[in-house]
Protein backbone atom coordinates (compact mmCIF):
# COMPACT_ATOMS: atom_id res chain seq x y z
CA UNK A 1 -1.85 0.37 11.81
CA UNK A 2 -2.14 4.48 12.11
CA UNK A 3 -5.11 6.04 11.88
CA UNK A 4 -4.10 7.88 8.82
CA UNK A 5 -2.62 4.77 6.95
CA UNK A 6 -3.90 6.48 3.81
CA UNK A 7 -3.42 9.94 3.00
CA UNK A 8 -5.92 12.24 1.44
CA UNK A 9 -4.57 11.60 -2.28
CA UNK A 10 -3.81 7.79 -1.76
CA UNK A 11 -7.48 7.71 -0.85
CA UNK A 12 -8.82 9.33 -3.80
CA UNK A 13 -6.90 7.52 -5.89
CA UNK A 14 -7.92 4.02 -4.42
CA UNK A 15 -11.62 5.17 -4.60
CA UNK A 16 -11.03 5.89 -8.69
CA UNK A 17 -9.63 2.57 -9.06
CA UNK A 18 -12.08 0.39 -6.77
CA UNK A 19 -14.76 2.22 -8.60
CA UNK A 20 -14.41 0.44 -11.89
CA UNK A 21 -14.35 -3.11 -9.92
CA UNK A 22 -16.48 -5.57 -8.58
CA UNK A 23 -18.25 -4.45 -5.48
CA UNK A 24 -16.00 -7.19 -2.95
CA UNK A 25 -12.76 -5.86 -4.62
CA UNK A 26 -10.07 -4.62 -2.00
CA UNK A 27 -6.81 -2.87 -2.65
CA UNK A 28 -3.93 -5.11 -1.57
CA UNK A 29 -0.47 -3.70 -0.42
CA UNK A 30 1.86 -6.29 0.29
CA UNK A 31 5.66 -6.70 0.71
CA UNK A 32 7.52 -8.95 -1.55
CA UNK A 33 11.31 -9.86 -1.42
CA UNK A 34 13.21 -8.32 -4.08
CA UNK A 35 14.18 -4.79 -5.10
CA UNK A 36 16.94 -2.75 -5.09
CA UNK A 37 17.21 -3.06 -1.59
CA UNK A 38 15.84 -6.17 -0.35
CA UNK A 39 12.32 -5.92 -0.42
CA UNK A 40 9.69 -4.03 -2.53
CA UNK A 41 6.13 -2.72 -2.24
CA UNK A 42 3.42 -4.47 -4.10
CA UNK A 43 0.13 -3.00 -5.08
CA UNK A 44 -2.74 -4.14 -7.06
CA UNK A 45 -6.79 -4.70 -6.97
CA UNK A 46 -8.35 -8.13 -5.99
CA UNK A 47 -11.59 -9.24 -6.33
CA UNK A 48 -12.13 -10.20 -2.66
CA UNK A 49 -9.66 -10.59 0.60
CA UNK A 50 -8.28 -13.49 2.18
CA UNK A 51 -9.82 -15.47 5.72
CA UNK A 52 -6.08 -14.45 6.82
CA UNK A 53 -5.95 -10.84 5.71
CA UNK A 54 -5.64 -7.49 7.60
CA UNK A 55 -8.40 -5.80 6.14
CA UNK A 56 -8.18 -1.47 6.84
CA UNK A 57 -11.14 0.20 6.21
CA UNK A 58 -10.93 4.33 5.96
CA UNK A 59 -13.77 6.33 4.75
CA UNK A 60 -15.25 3.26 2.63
CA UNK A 61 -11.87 2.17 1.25
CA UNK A 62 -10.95 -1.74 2.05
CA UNK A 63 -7.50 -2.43 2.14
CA UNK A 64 -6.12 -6.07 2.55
CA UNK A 65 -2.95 -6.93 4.00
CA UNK A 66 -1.53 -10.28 4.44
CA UNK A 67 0.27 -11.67 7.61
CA UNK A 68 3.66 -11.59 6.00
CA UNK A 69 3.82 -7.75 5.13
CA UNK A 70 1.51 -6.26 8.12
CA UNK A 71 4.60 -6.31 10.69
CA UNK A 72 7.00 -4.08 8.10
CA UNK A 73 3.66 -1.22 7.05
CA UNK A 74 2.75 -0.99 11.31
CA UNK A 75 3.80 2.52 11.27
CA UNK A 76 3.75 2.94 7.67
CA UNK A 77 1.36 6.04 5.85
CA UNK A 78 0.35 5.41 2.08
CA UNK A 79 1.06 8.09 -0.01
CA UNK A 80 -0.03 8.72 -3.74
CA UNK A 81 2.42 11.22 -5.68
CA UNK A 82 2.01 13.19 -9.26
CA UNK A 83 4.57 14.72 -10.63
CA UNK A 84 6.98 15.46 -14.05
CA UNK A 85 8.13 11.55 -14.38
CA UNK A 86 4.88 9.85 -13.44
CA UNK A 87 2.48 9.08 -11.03
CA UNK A 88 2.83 6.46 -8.24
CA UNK A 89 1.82 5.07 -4.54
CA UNK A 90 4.81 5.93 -2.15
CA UNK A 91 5.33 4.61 1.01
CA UNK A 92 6.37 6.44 4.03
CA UNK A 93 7.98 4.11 6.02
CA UNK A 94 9.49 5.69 9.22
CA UNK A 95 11.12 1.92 10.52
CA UNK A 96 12.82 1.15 6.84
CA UNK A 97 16.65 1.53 7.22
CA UNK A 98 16.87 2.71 3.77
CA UNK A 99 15.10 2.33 0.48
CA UNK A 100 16.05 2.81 -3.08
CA UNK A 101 15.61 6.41 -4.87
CA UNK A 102 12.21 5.68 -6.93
CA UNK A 103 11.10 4.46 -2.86
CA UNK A 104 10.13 1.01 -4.17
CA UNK A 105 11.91 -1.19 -2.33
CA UNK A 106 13.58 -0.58 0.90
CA UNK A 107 15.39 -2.57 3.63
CA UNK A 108 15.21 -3.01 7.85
């Protein structure tokens, strides 16, 4: 994974939301099949990781990642965006072929 998996605002944004969990919580990105374009990015809070899981920690932030999904976020950077129609994680994935407008699903 790069160094700078997160950026700046995905990691203050994953800090607010940790901060109101349990203290063994991790944030959990995964990659599900479905979307617009074959398969779509999945985030949420769990209470604790996996024996199997990736785990990423930057600047106190645990993030879990299961076997199936590390191989298609290897050279991926988590974004968070606000602006006019919401607010949202994005994923900059440079080795999806495409991915839908909203950049919730993509294909490779």
């Amino acid at each position: 994974m790069r160094q700078d998996f997160l950026s700046p605002r995905a990691h203050k944004h994953i800090i607010k939301l940790l901060s109101t969990k349990e203290e063994d919580s991790v944030f959990r990105i995964c990659i599900d099949a479905g979307g617009c374009n074959g398969f779509q990015y999945q985030f949420r809070v769990d209470p604790h990781a996996s024996d199997e899981d990736l785990i990423i920690e930057q600047e106190g932030v645990k993030i879990a990642i299961d076997t199936v999904s590390q191989p298609f976020l290897e050279n991926a950077q988590i974004d968070y965006v606000e602006d006019l129609i919401g607010s949202y994680f994005k994923v900059n994935n440079p080795d999806a072929a495409s991915s839908c407008g909203c950049g919730s699903s993509f294909s490779v």
